[in-house]
PDB file of N, CA and C in Angstrom:
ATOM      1  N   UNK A   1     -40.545  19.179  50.316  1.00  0.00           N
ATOM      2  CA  UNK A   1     -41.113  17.849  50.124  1.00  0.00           C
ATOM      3  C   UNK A   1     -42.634  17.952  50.297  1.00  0.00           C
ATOM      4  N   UNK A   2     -43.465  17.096  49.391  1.00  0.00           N
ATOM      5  CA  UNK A   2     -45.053  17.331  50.006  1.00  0.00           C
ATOM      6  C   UNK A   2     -45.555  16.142  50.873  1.00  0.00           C
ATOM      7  N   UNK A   3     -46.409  16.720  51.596  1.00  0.00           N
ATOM      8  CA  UNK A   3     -46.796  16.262  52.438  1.00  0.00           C
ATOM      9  C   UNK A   3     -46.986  14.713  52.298  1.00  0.00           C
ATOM     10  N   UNK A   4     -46.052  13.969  53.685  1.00  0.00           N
ATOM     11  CA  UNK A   4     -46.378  12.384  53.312  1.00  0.00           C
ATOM     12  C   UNK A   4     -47.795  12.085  53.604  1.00  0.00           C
ATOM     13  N   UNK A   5     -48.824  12.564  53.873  1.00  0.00           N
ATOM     14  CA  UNK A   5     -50.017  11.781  53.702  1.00  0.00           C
ATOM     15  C   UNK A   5     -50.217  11.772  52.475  1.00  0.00           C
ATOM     16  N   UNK A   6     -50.512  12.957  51.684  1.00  0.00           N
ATOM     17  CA  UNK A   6     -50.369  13.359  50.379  1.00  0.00           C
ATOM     18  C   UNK A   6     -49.714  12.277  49.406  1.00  0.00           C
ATOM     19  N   UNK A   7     -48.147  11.904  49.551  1.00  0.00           N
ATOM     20  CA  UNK A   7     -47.819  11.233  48.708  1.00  0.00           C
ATOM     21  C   UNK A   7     -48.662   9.604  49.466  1.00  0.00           C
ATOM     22  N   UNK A   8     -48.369   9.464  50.745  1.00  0.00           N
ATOM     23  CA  UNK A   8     -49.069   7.974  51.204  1.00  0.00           C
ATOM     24  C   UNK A   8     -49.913   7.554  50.541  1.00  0.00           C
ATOM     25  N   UNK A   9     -51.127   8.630  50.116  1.00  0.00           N
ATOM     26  CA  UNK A   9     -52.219   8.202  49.550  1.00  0.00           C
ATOM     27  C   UNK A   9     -51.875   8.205  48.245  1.00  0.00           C
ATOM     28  N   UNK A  10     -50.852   8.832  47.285  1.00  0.00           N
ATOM     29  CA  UNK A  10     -50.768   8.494  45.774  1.00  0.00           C
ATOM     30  C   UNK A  10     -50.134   6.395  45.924  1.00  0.00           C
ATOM     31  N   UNK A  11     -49.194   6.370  46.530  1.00  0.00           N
ATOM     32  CA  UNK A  11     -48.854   5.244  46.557  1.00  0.00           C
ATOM     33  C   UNK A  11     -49.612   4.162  47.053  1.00  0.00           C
ATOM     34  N   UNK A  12     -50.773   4.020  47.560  1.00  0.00           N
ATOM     35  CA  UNK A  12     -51.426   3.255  48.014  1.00  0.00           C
ATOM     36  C   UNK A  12     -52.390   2.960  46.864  1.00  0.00           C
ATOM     37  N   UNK A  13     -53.114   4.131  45.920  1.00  0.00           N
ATOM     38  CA  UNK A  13     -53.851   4.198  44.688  1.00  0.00           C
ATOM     39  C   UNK A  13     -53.067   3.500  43.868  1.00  0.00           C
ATOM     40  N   UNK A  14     -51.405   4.073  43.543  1.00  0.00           N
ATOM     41  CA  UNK A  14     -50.576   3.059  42.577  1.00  0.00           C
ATOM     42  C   UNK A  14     -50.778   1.521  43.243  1.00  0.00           C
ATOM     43  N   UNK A  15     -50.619   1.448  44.358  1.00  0.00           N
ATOM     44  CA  UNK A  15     -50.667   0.017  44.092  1.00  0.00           C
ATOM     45  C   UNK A  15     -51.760  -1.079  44.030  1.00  0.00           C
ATOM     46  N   UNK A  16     -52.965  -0.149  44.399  1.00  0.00           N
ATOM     47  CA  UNK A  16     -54.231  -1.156  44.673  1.00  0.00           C
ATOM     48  C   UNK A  16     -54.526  -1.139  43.021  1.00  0.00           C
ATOM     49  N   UNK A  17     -53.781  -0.116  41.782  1.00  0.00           N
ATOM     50  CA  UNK A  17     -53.613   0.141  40.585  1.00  0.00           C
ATOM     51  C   UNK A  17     -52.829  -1.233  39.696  1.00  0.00           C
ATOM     52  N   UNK A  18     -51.984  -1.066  40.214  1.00  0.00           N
ATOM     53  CA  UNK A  18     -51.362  -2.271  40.236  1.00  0.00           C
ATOM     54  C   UNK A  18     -50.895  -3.960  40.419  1.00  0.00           C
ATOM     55  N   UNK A  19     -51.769  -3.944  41.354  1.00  0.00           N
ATOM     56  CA  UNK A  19     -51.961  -5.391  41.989  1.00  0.00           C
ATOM     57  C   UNK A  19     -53.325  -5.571  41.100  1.00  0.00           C
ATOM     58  N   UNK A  20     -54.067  -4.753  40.563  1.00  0.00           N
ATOM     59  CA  UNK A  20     -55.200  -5.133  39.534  1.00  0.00           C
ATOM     60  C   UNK A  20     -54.514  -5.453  38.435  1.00  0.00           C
ATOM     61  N   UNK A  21     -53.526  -4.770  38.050  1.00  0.00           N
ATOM     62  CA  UNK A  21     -53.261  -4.695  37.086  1.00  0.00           C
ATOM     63  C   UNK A  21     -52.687  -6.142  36.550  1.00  0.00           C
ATOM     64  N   UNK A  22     -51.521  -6.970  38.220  1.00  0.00           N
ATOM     65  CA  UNK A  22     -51.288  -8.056  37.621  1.00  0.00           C
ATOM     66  C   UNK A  22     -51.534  -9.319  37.978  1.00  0.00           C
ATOM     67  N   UNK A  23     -52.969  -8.932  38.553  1.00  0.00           N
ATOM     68  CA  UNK A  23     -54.174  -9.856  38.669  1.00  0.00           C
ATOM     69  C   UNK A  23     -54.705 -10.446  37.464  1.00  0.00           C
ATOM     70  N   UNK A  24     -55.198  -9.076  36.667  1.00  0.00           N
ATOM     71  CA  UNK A  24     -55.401  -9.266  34.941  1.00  0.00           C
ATOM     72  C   UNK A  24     -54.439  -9.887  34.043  1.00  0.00           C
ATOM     73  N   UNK A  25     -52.921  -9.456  34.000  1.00  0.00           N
ATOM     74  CA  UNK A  25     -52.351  -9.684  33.280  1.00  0.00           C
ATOM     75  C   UNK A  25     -52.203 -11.543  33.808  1.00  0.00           C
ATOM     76  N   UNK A  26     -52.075 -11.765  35.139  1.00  0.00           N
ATOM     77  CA  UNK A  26     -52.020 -13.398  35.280  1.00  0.00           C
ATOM     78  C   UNK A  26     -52.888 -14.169  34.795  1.00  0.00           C
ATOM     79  N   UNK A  27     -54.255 -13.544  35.075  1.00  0.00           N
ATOM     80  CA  UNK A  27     -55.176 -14.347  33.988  1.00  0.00           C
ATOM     81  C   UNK A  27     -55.678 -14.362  32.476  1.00  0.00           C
ATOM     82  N   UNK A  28     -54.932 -13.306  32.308  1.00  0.00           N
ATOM     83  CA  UNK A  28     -54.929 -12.979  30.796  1.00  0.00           C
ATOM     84  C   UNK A  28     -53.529 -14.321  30.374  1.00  0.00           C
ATOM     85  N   UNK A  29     -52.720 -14.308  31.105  1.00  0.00           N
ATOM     86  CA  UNK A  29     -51.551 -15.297  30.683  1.00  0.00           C
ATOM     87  C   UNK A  29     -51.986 -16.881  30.916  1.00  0.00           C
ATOM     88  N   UNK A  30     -53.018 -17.421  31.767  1.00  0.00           N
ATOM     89  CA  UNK A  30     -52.992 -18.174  32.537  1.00  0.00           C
ATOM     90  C   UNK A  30     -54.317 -18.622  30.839  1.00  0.00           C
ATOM     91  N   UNK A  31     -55.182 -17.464  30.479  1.00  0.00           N
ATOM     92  CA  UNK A  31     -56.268 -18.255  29.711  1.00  0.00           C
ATOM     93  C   UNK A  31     -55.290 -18.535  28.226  1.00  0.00           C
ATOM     94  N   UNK A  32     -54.164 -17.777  27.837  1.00  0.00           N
ATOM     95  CA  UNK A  32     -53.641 -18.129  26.677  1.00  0.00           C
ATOM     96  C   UNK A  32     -52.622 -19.334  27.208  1.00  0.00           C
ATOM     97  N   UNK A  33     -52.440 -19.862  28.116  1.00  0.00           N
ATOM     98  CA  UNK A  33     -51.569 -21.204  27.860  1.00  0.00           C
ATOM     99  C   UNK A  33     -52.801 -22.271  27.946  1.00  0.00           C
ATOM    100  N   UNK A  34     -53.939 -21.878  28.841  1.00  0.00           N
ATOM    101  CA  UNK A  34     -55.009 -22.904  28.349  1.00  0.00           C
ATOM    102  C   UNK A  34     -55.190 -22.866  27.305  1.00  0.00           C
ATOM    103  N   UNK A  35     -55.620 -21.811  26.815  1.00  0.00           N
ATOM    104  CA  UNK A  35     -56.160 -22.243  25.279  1.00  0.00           C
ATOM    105  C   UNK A  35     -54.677 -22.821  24.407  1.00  0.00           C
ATOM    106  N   UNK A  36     -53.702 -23.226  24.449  1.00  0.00           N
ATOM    107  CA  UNK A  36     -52.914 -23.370  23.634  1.00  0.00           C
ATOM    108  C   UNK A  36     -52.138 -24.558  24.046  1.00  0.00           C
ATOM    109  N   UNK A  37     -53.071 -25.284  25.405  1.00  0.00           N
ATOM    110  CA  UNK A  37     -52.704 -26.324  25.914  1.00  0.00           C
ATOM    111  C   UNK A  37     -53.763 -27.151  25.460  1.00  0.00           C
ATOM    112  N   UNK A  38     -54.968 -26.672  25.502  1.00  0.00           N
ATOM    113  CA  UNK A  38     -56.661 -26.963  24.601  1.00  0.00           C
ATOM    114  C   UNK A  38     -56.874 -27.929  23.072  1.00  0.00           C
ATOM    115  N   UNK A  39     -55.668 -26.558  22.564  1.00  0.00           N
ATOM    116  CA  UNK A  39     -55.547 -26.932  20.973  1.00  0.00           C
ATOM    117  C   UNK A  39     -53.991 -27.681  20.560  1.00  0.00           C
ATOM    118  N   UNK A  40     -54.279 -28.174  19.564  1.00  0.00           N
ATOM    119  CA  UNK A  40     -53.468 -28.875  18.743  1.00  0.00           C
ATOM    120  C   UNK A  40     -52.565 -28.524  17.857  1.00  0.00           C
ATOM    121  N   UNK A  41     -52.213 -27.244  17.809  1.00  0.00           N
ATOM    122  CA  UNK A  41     -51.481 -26.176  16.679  1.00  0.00           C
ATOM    123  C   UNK A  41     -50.137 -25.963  17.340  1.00  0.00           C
ATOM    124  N   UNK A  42     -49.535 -26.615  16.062  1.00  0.00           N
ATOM    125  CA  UNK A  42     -48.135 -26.424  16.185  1.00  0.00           C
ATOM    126  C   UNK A  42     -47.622 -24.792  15.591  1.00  0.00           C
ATOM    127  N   UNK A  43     -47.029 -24.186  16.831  1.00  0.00           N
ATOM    128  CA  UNK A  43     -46.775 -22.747  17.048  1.00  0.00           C
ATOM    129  C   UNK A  43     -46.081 -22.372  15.699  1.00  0.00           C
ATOM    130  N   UNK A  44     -44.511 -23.375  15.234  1.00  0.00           N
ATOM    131  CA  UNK A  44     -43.938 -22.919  14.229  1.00  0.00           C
ATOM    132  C   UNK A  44     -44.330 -23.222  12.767  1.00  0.00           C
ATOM    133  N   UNK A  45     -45.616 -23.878  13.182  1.00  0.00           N
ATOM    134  CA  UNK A  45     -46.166 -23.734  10.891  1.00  0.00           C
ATOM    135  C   UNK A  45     -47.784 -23.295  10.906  1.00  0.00           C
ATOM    136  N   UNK A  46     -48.223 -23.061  12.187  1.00  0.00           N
ATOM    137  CA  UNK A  46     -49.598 -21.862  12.184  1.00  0.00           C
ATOM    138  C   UNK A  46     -49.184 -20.773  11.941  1.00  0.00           C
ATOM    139  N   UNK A  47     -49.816 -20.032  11.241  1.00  0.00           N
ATOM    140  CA  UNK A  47     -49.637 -18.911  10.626  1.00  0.00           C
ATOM    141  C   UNK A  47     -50.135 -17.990  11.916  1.00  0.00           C
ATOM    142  N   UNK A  48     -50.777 -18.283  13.101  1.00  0.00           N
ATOM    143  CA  UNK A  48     -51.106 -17.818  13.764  1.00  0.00           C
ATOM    144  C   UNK A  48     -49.827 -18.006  15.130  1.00  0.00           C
ATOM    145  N   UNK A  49     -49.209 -19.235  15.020  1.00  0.00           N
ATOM    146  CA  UNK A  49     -48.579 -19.215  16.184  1.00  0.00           C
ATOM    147  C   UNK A  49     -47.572 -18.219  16.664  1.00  0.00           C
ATOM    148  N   UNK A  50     -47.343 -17.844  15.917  1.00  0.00           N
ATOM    149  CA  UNK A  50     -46.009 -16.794  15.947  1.00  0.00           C
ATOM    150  C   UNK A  50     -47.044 -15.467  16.808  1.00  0.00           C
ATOM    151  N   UNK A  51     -48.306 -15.241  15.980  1.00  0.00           N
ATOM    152  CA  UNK A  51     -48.816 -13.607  17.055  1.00  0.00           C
ATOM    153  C   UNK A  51     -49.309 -14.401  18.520  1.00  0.00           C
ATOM    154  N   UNK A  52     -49.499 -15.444  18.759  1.00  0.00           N
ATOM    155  CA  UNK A  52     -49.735 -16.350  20.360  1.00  0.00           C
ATOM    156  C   UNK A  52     -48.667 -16.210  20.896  1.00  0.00           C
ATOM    157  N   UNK A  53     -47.533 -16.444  20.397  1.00  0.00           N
ATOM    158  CA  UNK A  53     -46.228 -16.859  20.966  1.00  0.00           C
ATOM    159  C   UNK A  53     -45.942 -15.083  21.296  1.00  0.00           C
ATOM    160  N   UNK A  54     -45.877 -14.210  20.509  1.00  0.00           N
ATOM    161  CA  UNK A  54     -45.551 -12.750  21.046  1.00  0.00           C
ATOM    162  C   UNK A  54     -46.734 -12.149  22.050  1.00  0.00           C
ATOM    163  N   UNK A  55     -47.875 -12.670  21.617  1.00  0.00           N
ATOM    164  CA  UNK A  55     -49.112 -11.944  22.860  1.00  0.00           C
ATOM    165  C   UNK A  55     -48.644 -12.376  23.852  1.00  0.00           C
ATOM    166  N   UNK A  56     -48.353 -13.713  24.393  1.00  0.00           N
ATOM    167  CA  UNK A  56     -47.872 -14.379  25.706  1.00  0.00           C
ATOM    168  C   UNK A  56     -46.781 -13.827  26.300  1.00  0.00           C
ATOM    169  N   UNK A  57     -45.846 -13.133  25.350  1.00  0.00           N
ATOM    170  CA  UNK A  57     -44.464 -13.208  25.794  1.00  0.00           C
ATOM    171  C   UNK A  57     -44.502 -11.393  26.367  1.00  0.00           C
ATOM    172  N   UNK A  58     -45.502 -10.735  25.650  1.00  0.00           N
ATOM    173  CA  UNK A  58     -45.504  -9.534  25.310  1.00  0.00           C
ATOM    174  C   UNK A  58     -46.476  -9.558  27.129  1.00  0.00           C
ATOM    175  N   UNK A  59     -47.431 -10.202  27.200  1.00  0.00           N
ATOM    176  CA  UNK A  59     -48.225 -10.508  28.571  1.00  0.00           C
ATOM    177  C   UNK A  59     -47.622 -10.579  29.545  1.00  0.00           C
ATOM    178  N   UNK A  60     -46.415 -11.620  29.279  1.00  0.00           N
ATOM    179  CA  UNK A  60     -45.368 -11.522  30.338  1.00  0.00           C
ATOM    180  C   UNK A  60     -44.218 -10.822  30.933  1.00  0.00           C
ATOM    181  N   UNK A  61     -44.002  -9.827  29.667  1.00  0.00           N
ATOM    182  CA  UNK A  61     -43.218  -8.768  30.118  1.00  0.00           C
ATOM    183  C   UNK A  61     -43.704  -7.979  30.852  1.00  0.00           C
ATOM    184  N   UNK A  62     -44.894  -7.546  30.301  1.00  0.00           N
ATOM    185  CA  UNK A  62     -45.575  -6.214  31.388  1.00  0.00           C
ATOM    186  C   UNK A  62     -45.777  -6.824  32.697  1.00  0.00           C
ATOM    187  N   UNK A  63     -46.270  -8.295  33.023  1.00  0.00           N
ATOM    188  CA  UNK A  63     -46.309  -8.810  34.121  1.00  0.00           C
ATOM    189  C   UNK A  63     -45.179  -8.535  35.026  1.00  0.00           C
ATOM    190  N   UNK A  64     -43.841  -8.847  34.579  1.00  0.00           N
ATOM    191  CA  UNK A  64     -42.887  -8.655  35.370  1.00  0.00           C
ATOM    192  C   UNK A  64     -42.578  -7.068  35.315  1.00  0.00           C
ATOM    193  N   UNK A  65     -42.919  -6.336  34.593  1.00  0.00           N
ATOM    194  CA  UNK A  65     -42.579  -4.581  34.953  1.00  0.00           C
ATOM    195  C   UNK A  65     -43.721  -4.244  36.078  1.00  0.00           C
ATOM    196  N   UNK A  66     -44.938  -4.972  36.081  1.00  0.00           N
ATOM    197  CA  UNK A  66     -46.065  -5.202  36.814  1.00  0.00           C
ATOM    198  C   UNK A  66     -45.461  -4.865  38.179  1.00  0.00           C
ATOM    199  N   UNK A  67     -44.919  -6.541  38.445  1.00  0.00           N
ATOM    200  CA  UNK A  67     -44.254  -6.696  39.921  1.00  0.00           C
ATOM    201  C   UNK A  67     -43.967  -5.817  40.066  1.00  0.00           C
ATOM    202  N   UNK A  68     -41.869  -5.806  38.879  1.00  0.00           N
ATOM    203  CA  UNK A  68     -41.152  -4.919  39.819  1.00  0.00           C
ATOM    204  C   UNK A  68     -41.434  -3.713  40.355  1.00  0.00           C
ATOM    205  N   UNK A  69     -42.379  -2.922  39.653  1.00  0.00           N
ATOM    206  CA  UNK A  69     -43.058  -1.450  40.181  1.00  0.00           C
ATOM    207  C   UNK A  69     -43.707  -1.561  41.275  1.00  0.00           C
ATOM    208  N   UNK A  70     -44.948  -2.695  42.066  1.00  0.00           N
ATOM    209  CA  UNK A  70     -45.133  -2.961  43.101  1.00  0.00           C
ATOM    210  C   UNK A  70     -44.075  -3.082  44.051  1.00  0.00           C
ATOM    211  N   UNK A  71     -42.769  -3.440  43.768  1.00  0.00           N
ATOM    212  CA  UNK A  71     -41.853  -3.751  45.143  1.00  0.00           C
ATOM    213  C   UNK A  71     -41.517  -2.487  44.863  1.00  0.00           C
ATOM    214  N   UNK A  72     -41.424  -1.823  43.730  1.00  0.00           N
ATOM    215  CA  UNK A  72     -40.784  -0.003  44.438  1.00  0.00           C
ATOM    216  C   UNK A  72     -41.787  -0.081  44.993  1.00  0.00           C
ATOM    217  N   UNK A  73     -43.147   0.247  44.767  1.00  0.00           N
ATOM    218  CA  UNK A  73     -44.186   1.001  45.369  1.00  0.00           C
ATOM    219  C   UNK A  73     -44.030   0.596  47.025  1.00  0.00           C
ATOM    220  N   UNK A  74     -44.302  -0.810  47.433  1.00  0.00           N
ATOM    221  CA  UNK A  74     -44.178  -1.418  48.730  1.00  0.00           C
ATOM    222  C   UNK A  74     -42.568  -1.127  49.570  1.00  0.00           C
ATOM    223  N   UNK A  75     -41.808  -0.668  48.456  1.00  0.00           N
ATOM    224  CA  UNK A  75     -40.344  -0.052  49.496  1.00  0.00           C
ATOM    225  C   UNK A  75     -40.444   1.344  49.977  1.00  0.00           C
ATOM    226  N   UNK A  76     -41.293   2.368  48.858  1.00  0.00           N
ATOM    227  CA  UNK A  76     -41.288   3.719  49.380  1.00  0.00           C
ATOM    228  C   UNK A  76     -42.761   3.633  50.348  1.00  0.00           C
ATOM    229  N   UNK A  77     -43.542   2.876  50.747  1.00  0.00           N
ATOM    230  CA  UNK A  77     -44.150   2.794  51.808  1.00  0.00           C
ATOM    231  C   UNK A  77     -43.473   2.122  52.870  1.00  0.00           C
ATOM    232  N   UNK A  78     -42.495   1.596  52.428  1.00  0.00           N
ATOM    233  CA  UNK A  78     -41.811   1.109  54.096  1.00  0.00           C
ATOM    234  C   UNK A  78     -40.830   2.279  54.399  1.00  0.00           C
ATOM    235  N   UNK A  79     -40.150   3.001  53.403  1.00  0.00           N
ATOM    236  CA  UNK A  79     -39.316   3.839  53.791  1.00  0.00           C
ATOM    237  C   UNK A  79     -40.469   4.968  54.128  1.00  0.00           C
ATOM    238  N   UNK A  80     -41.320   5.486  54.038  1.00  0.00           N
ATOM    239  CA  UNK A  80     -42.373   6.442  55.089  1.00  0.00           C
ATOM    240  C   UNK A  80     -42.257   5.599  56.218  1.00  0.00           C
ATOM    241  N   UNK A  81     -43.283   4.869  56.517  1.00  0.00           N
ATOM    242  CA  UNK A  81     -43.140   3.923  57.736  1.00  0.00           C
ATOM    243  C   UNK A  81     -41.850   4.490  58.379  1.00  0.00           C
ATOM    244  N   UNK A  82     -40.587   3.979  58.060  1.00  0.00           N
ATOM    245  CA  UNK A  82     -39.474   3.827  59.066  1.00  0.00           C
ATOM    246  C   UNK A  82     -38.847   5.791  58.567  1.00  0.00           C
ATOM    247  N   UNK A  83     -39.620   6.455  58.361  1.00  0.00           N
ATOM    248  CA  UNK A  83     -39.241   7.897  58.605  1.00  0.00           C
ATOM    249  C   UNK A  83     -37.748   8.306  57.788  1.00  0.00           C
ATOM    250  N   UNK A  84     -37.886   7.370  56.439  1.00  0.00           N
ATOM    251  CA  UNK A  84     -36.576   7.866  55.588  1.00  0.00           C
ATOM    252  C   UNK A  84     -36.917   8.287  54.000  1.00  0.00           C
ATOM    253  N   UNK A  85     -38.673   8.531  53.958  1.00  0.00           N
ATOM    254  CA  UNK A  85     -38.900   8.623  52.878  1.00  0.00           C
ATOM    255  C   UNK A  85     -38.368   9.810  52.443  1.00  0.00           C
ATOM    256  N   UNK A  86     -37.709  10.474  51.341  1.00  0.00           N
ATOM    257  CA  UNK A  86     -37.642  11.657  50.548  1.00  0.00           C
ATOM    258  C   UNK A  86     -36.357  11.943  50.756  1.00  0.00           C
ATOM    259  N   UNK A  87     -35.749  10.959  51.184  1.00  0.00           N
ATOM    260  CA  UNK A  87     -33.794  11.292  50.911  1.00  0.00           C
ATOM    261  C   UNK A  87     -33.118  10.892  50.024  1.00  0.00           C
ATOM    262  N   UNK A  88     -32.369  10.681  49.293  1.00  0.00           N
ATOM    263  CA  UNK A  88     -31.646  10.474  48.354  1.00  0.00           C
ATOM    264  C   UNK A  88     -30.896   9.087  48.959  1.00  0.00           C
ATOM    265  N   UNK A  89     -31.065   8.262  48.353  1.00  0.00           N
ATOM    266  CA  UNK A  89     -30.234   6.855  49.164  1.00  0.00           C
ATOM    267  C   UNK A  89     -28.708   6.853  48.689  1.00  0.00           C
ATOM    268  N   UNK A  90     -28.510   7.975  47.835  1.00  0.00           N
ATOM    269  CA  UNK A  90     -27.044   7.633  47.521  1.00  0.00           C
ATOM    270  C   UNK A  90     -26.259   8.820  48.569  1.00  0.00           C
ATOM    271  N   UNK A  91     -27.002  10.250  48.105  1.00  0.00           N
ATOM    272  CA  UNK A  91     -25.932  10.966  48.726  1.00  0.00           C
ATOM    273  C   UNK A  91     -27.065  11.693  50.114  1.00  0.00           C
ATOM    274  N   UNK A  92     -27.649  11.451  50.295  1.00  0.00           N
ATOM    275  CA  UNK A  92     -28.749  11.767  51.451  1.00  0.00           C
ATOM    276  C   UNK A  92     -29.309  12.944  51.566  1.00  0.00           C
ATOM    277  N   UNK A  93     -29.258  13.575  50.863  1.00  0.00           N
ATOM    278  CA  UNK A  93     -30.058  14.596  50.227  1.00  0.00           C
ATOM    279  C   UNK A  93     -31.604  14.997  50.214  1.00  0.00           C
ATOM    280  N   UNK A  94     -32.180  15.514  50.230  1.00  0.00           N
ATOM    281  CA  UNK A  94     -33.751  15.940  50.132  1.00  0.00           C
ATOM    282  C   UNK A  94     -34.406  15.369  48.924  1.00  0.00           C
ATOM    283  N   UNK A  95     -35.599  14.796  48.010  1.00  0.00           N
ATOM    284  CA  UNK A  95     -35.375  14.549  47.265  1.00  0.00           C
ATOM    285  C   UNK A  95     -36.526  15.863  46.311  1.00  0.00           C
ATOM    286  N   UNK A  96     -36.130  16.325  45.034  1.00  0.00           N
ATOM    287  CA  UNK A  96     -37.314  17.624  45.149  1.00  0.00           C
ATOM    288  C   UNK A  96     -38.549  17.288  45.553  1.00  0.00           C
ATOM    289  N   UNK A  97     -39.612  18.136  45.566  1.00  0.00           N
ATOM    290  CA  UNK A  97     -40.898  17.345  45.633  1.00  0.00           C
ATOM    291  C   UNK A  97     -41.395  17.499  44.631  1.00  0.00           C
ATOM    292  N   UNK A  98     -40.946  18.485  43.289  1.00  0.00           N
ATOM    293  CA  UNK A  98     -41.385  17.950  41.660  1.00  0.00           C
ATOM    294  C   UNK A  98     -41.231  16.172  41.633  1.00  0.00           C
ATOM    295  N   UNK A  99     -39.869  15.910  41.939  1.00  0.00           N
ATOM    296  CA  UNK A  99     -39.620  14.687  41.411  1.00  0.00           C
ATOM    297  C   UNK A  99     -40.287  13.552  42.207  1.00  0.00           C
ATOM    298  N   UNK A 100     -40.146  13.922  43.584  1.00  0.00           N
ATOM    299  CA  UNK A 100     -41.491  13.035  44.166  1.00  0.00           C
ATOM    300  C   UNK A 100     -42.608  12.772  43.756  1.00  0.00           C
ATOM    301  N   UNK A 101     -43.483  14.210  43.456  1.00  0.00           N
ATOM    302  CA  UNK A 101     -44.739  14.102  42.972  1.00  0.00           C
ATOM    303  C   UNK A 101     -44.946  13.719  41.522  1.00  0.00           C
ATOM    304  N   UNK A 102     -43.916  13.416  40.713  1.00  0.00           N
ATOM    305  CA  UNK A 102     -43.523  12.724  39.709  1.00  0.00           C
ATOM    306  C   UNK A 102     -43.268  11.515  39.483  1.00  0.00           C
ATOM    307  N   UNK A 103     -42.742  10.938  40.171  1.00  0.00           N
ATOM    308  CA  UNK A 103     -42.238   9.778  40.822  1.00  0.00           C
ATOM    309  C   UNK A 103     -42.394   9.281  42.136  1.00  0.00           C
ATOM    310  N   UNK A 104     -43.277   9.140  42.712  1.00  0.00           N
ATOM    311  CA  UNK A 104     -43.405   9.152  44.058  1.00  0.00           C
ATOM    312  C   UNK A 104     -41.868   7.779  45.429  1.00  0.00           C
ATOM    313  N   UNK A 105     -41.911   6.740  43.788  1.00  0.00           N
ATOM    314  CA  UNK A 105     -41.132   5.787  43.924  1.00  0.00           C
ATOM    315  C   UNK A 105     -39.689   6.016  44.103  1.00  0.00           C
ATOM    316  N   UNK A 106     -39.112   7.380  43.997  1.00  0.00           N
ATOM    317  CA  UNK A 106     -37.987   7.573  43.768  1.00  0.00           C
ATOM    318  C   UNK A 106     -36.866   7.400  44.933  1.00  0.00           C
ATOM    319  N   UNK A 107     -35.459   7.046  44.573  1.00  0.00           N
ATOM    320  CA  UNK A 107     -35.149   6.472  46.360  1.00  0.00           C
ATOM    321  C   UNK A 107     -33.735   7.785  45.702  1.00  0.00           C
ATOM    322  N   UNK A 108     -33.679   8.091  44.493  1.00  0.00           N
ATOM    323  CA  UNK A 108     -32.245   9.132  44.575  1.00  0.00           C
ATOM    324  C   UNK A 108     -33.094  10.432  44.392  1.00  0.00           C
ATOM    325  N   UNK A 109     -32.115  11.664  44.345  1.00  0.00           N
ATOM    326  CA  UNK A 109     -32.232  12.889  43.692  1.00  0.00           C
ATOM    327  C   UNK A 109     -32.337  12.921  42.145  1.00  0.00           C
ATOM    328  N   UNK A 110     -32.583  14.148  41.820  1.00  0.00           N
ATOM    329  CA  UNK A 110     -32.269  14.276  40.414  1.00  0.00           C
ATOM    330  C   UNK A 110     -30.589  14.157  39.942  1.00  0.00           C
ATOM    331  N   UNK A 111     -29.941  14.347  40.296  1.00  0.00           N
ATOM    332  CA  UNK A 111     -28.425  14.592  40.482  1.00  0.00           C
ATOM    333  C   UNK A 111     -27.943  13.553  40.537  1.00  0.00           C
ATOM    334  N   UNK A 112     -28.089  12.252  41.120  1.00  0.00           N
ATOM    335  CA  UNK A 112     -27.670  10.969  41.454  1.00  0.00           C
ATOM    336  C   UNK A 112     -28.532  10.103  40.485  1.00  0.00           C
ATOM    337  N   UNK A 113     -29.713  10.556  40.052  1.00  0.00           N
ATOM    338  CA  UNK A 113     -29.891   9.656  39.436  1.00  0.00           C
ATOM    339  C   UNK A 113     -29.413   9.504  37.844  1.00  0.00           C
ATOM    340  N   UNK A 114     -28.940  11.076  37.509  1.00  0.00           N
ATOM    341  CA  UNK A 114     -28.325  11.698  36.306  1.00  0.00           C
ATOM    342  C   UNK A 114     -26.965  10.678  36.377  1.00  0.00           C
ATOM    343  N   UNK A 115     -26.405  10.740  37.099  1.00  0.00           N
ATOM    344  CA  UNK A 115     -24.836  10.140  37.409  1.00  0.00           C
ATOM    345  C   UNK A 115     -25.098   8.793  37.442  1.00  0.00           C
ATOM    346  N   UNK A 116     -26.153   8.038  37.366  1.00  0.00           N
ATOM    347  CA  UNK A 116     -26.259   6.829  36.763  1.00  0.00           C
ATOM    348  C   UNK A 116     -26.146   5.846  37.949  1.00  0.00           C
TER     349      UNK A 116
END
């Protein structure tokens, strides 16, 4: 396994990475419903509404892949904290430290996570 300061500090970069990330994406979402609260264009006969309606929706997906990657990130810093980082949560196992340092987020093995 490599060293948890080592990974501590990749996960702390992902997330101060991250929490920018859906800082931006909220106000990137927050200025397209103003502007589309602003204007007067009906979404289904603007020729434009249809690419508004997918930028927003497309804004909001990454927003929520945004989060959910922050709550991994904020679980494999609590599992350091409470001294269970790098086990396999299914079969308790070591987890490699390729796949750590790959994934730092990872809570299975390679093996468990193959088995679905």
């Amino acid at each position: 396994m490599p060293p948890i300061n080592e990974i501590h500090g990749l996960l702390i970069a992902d997330r101060e990475r991250t929490t920018g990330l859906i800082s931006s994406l909220s106000g990137n979402i927050a200025s397209m419903v103003e502007a589309s609260r602003l204007t007067a264009t009906d979404d289904e006969h603007d020729p434009e509404g249809s690419t508004i309606a997918f930028e927003r929706s497309q804004a909001s997906t990454l927003l929520a892949a945004a989060r959910n990657h922050l709550t991994d990130v904020d679980a494999a810093l609590a599992r350091i904290a409470a001294g269970s980082y790098g086990r396999c949560e299914r079969c308790g196992q070591e987890i490699a430290r390729d796949r750590l340092m790959a994934r730092p987020t990872a809570r299975t093995c390679i093996g468990c996570a193959a088995a679905g």
